[in-house]
Protein backbone atom coordinates (compact mmCIF):
# COMPACT_ATOMS: atom_id res chain seq x y z
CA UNK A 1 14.62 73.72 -19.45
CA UNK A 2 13.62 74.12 -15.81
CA UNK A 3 10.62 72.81 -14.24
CA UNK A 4 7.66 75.30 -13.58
CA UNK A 5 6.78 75.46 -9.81
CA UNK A 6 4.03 73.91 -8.86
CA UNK A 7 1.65 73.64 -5.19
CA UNK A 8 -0.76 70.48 -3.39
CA UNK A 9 -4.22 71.99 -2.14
CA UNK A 10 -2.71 72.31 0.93
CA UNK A 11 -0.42 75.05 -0.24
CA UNK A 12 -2.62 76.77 -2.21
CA UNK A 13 -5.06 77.06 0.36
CA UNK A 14 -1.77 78.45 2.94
CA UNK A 15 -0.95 81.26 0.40
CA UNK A 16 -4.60 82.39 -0.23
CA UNK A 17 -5.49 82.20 3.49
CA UNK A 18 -8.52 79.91 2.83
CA UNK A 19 -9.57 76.62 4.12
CA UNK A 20 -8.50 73.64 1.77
CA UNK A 21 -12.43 72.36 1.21
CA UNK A 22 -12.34 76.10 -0.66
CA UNK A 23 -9.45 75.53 -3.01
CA UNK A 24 -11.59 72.26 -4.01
CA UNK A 25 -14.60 74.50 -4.93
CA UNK A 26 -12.68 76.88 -6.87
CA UNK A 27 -11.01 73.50 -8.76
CA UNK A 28 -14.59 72.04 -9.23
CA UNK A 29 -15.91 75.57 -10.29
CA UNK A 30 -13.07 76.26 -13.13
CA UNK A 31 -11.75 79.04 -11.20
CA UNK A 32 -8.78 77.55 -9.95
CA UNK A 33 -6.88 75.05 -12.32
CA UNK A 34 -5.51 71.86 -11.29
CA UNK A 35 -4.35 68.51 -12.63
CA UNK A 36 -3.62 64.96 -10.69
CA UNK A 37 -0.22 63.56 -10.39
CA UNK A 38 -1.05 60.01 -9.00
CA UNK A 39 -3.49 60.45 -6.17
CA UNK A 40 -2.38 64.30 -5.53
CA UNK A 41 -4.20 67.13 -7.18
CA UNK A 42 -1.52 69.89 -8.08
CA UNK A 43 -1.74 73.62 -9.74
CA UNK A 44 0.57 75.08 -11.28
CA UNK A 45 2.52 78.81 -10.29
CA UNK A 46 1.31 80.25 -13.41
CA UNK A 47 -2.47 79.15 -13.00
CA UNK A 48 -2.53 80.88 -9.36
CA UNK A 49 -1.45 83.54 -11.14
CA UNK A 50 -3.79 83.75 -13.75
CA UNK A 51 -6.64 83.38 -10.76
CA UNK A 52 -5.18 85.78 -8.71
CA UNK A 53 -5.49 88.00 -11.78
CA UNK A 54 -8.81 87.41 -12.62
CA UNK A 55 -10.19 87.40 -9.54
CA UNK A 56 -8.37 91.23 -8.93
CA UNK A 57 -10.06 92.22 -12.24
CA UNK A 58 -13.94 91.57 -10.72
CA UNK A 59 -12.65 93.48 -7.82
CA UNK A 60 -14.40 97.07 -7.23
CA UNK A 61 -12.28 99.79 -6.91
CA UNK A 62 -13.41 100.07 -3.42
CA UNK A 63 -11.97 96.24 -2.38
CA UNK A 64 -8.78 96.66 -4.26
CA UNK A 65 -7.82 99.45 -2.05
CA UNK A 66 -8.68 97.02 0.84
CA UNK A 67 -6.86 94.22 -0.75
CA UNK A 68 -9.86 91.68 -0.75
CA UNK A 69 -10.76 90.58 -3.59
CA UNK A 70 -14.37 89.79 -4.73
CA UNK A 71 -13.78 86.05 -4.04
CA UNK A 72 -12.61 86.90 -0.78
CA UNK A 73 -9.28 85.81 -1.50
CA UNK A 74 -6.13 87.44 -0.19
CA UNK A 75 -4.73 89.11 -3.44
CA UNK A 76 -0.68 89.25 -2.08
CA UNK A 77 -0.21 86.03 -2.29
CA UNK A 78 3.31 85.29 -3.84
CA UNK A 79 3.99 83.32 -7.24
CA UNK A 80 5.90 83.86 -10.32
CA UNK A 81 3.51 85.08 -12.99
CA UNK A 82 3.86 82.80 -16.29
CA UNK A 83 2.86 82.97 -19.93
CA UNK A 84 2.27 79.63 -20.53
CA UNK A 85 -1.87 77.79 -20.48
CA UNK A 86 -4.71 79.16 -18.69
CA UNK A 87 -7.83 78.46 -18.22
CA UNK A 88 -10.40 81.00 -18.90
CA UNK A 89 -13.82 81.61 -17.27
CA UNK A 90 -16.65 83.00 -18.44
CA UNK A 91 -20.19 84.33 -17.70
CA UNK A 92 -22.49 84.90 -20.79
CA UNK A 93 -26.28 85.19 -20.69
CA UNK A 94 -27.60 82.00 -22.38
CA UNK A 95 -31.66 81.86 -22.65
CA UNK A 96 -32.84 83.09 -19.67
CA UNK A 97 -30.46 82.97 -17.00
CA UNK A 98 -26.72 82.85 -16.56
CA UNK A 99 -24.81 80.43 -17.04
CA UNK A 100 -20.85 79.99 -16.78
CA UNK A 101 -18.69 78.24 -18.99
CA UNK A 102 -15.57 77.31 -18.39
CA UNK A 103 -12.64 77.49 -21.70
CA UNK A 104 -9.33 75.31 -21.67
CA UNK A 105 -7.53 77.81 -23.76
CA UNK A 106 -4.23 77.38 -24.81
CA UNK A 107 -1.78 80.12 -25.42
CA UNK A 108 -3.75 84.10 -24.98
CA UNK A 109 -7.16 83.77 -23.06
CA UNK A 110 -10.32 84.19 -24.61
CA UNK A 111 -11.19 88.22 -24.94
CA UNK A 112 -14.84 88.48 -25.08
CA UNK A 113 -18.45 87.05 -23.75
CA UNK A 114 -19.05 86.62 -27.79
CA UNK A 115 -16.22 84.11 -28.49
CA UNK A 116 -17.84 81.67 -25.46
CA UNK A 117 -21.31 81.54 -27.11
CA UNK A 118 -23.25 78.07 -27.33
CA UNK A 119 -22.16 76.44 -30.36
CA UNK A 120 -25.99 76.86 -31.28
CA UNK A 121 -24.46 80.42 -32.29
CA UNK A 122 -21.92 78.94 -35.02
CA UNK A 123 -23.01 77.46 -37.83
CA UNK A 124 -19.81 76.25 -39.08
CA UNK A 125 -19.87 72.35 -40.33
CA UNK A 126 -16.13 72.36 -39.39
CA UNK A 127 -15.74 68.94 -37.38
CA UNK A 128 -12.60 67.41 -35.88
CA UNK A 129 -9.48 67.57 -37.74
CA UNK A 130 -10.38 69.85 -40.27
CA UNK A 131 -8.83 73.27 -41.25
CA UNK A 132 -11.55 75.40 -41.67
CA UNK A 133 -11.35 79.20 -41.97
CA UNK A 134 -14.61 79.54 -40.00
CA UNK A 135 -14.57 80.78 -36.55
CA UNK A 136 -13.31 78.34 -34.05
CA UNK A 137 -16.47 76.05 -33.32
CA UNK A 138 -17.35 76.10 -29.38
CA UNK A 139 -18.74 72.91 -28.09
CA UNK A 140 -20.25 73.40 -24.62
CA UNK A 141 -20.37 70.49 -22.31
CA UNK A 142 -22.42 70.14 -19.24
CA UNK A 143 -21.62 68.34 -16.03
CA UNK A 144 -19.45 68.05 -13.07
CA UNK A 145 -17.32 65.19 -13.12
CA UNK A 146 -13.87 64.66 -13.59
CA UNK A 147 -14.22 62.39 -16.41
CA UNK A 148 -15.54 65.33 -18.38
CA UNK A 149 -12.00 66.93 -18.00
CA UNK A 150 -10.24 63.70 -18.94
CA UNK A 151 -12.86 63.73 -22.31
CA UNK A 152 -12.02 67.48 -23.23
CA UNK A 153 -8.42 67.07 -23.04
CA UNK A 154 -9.08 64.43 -25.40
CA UNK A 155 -11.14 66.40 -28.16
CA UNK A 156 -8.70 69.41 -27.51
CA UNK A 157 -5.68 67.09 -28.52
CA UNK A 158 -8.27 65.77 -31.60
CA UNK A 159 -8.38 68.90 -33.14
CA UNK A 160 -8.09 72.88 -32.96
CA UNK A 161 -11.02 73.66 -34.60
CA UNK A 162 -12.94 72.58 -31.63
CA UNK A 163 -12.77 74.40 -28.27
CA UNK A 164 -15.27 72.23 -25.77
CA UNK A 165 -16.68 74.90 -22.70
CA UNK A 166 -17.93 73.87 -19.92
CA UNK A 167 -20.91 74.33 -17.61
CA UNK A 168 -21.02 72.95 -13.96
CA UNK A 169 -25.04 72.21 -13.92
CA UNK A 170 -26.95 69.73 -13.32
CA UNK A 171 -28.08 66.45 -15.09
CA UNK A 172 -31.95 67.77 -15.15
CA UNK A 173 -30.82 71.67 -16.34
CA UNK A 174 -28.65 70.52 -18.91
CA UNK A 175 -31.07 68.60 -20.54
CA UNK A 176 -33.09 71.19 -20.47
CA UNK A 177 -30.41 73.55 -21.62
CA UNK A 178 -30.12 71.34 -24.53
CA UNK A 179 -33.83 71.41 -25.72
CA UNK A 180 -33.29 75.52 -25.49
CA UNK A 181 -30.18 74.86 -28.13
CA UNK A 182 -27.53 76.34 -25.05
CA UNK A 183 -25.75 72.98 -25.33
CA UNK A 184 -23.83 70.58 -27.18
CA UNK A 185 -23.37 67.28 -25.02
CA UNK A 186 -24.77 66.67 -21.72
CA UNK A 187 -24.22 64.11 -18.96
CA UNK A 188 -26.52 62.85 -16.68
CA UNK A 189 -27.54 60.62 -13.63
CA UNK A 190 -30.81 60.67 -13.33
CA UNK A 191 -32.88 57.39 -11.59
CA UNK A 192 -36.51 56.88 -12.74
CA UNK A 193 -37.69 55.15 -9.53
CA UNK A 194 -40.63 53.21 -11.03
CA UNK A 195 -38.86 51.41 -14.09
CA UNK A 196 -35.33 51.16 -12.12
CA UNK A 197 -34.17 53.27 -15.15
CA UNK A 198 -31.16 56.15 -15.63
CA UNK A 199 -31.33 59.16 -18.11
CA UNK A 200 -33.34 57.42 -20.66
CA UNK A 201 -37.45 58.01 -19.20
CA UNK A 202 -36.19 61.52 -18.97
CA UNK A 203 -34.31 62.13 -22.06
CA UNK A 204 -37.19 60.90 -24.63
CA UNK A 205 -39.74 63.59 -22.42
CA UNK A 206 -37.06 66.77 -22.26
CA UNK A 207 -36.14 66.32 -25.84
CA UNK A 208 -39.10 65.31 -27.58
CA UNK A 209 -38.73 66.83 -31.74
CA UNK A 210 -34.99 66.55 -31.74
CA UNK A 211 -32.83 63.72 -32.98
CA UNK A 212 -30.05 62.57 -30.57
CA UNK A 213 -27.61 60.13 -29.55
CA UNK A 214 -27.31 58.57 -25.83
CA UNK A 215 -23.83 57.13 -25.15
CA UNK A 216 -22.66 55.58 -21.68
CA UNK A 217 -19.50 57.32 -19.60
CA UNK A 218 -19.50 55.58 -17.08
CA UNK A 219 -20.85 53.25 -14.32
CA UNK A 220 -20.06 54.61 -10.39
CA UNK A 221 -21.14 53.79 -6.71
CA UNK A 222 -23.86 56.42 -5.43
CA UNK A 223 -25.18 56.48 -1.66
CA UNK A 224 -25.23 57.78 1.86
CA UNK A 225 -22.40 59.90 2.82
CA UNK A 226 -22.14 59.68 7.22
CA UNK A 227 -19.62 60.88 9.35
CA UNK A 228 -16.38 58.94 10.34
CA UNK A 229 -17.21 55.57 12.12
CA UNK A 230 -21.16 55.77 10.75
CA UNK A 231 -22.82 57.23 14.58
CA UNK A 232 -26.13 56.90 13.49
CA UNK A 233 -26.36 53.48 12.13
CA UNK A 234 -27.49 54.50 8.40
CA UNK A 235 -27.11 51.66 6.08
CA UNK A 236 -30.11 52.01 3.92
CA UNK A 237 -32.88 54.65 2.47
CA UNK A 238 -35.04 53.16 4.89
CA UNK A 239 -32.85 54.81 7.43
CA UNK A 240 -33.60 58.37 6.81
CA UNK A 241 -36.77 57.58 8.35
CA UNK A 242 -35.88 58.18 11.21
CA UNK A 243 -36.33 61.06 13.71
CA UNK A 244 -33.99 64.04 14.18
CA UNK A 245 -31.95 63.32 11.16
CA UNK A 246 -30.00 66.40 9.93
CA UNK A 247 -29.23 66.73 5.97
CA UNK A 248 -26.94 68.16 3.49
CA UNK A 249 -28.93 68.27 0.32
CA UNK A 250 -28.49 68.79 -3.13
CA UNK A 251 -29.91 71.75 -5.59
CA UNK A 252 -32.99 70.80 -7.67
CA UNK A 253 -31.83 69.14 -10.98
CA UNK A 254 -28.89 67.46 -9.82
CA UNK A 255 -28.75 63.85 -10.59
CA UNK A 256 -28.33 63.67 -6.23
CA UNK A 257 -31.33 65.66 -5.83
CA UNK A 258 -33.62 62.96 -8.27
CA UNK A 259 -32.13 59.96 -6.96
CA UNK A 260 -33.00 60.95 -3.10
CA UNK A 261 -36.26 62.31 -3.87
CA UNK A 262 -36.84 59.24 -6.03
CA UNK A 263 -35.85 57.15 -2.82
CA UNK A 264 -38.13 59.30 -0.25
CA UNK A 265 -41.04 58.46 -2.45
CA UNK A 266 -40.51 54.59 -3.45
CA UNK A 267 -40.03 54.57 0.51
CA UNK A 268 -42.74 56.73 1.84
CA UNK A 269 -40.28 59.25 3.76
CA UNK A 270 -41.66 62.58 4.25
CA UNK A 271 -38.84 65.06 3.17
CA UNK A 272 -40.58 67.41 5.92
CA UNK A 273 -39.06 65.01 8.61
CA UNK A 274 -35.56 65.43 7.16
CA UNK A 275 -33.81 68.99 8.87
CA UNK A 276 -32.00 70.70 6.24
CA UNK A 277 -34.29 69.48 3.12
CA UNK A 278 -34.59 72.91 1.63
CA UNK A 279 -30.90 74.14 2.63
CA UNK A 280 -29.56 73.55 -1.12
CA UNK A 281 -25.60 72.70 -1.73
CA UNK A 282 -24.52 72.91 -5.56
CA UNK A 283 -22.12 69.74 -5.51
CA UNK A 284 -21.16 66.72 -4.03
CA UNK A 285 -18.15 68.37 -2.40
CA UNK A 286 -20.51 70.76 -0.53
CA UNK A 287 -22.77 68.25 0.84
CA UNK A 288 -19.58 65.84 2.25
CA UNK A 289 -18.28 69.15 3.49
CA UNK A 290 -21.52 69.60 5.74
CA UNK A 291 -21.39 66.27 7.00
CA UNK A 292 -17.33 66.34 7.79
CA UNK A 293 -17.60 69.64 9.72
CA UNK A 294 -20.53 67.70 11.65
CA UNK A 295 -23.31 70.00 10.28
CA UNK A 296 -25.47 67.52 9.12
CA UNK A 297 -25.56 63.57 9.73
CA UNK A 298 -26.30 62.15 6.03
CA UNK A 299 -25.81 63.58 2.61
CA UNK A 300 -26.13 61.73 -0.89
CA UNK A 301 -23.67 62.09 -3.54
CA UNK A 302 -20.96 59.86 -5.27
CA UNK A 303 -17.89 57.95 -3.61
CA UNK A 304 -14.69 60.37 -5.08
CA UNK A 305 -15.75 63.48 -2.97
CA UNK A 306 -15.75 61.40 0.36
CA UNK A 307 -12.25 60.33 -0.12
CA UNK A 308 -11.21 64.09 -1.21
CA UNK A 309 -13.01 65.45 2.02
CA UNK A 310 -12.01 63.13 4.61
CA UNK A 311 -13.36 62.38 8.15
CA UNK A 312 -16.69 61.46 6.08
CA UNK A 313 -17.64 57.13 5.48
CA UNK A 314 -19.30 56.22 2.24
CA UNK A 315 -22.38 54.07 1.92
CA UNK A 316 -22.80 52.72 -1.20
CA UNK A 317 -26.24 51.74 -2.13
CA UNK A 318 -26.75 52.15 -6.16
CA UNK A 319 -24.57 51.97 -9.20
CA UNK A 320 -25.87 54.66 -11.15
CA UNK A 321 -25.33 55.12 -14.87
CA UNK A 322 -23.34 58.02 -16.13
CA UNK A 323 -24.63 58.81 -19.93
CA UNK A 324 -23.62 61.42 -22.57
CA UNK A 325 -26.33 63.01 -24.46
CA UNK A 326 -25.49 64.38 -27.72
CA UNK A 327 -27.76 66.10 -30.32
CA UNK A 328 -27.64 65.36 -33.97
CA UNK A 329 -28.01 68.10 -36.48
CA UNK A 330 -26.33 69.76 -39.22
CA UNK A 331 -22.39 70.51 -38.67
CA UNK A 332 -22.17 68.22 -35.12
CA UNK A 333 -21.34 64.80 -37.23
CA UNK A 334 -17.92 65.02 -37.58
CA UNK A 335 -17.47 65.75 -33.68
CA UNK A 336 -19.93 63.20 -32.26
CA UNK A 337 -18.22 60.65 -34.52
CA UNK A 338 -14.97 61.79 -32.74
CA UNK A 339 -15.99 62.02 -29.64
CA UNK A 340 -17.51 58.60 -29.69
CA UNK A 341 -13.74 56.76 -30.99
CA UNK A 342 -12.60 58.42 -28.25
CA UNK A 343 -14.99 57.37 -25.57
CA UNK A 344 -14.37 53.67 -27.46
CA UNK A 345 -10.83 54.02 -27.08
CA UNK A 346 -8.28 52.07 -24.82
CA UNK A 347 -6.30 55.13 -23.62
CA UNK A 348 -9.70 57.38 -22.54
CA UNK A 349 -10.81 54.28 -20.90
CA UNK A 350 -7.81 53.66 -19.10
CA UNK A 351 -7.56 57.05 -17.79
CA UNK A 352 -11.12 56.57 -16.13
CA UNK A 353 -9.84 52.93 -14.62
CA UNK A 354 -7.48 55.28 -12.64
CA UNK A 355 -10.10 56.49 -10.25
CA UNK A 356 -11.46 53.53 -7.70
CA UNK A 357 -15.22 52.49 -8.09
CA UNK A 358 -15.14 54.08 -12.12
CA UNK A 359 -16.67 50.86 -14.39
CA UNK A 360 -15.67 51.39 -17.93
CA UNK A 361 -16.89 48.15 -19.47
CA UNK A 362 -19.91 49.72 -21.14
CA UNK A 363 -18.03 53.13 -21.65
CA UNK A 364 -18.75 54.46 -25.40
CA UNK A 365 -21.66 51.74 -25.89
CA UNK A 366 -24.79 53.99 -27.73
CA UNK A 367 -27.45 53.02 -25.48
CA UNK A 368 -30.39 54.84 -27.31
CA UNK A 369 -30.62 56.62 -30.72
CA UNK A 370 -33.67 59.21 -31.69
């Protein structure tokens, strides 16, 4: 059997003509799969392909005669095209706004906006590991970490009645997608500044009525990022006091967003003296990206994307608590039990003790039940 061809980042981003801090977007997006042999993200020939397909089929008829696709990606980029797993995105209308979901599919990609609905839209009490004739029951999961890949490979391999989708928001809109019934299980970050608290002050307010489980992830270093060799001196939120400062923010809702905003306050910085407040990036690559290309001098986010950027120096200043939120109703049982053994279980947990500055040691403990 011979061995599928596969690229690094830097490859991809030589074939598609785009920078390499793109091909990470289009990775953290769902557009673009990729998977991590040791400390090297790779994608396979066949995924590229699949992309390359996709992104020619949102093309106008006007831009494929031109060759640019409507991702701006050069379209004759070469690759074998293969049969074999994609990863299917798509956008569905969901309440009152859009919001994308991306499917690990296995096999033929999903056909139609109907077949990524909320699982709010299935009423089937098939859980984990049963054969059910019911339509395949879509759990949507909302976040942006990498741990949320590891955990949906994990419920995948638990059971094919179960296809988890996933939506890149934020910690604050995916609560609130939750209390609308668009989701299934959402993580969150988010610091209450006067009781020193994560996720829980906000969770009992968002989801007042429903009944719910809270469940930790993970524990992870959160703080300043600055460029190479720290210029200005920032070691603490005290810092961003200071005159002339230039920032990469975060959009509203992000866990990033709350925790500086939370920090401004307790601290009594005026966001109006920070440049850049209302210029809004969507994750924590974006706002290392500003501060590597030396567009801004401080961002916040979370340790991982600094490394993956380069030329940027991490400042940790808070270990912030990564939590699960799951709703309990009629049919989700069976898969919150089995997502919680796996959260509990020595293999998911050593997967996470892969990536530097990940603590495990309260991963799967239920923190708070409603």
């Amino acid at each position: 059997m011979t061995e599928e061809q596969s690229y690094t980042t830097e490859e991809i981003a030589k074939l598609l003509k785009i920078s390499k801090l793109t091909v990470y977007d289009l990775i953290k997006k769902g557009d673009l799969v990729a998977y991590r042999v040791g400390k090297q993200m790779r994608i396979d020939a066949t995924d590229l392909e699949a992309y390359k397909r996709r992104s020619k089929q949102l093309q106008s008829p006007a831009q494929q005669s031109t060759g640019v696709s409507g991702s701006g990606v050069n379209q004759q980029a070469a690759g074998p095209i293969g049969t074999q797993e994609q990863h299917t995105s798509s956008n569905i209308l969901a309440g009152q706004g859009e919001v994308q979901y991306t499917a690990h599919t296995t096999g033929a990609a999903v056909s139609s906006a109907s077949q990524m609905a909320p699982s709010s839209y299935f009423n089937s009490p098939a859980g984990f590991g049963q054969n059910s004739a019911s339509a395949t029951r879509h759990l949507v999961i909302t976040g942006q970490d990498v741990s949320l890949d590891i955990l949906m490979r994990h419920i995948e391999k638990q059971s094919r009645d179960i296809r988890p989708l996933r939506s890149f928001m934020g910690s604050l809109d995916g609560l609130i997608s939750m209390y609308r019934g668009e989701s299934d299980l959402v993580s969150t970050h988010l610091l209450d500044g006067d009781t020193g608290e994560y996720n829980l002050p906000y969770i009992r307010k968002i989801l007042t009525g429903w009944s719910y489980v809270v469940v930790n992830l993970l524990t992870r270093p959160a703080g300043l990022y600055v460029p190479r060799g720290n210029p200005r001196q920032l070691n603490d939120w005290t810092d961003l006091n200071r005159s002339g400062l230039r920032l990469a923010n975060r959009e509203k809702g992000s866990g990033a967003r709350v925790l500086l905003d939370e920090q401004l306050r307790l601290n009594g910085i005026s966001a109006a003296g920070l440049l850049g407040y209302d210029v809004e990036e969507t994750s924590h690559m974006g706002v290392a990206a500003k501060v590597s290309s030396g567009e801004a001098d401080v961002g916040v986010g979370i340790e991982k994307a600094a490394r993956l950027v380069g030329q940027v120096d991490f400042i940790p200043l808070v270990q912030e608590r990564y939590d699960l939120v799951m709703l309990r109703k009629q049919g989700n049982e069976a898969w919150i039990e089995s997502v919680l053994r796996i959260l509990q279980s020595p293999e998911f947990q050593q997967e996470l003790k892969a990536f530097e500055g990940y603590d495990v040691s309260r991963t799967g403990e239920i923190l708070y039940e409603a």
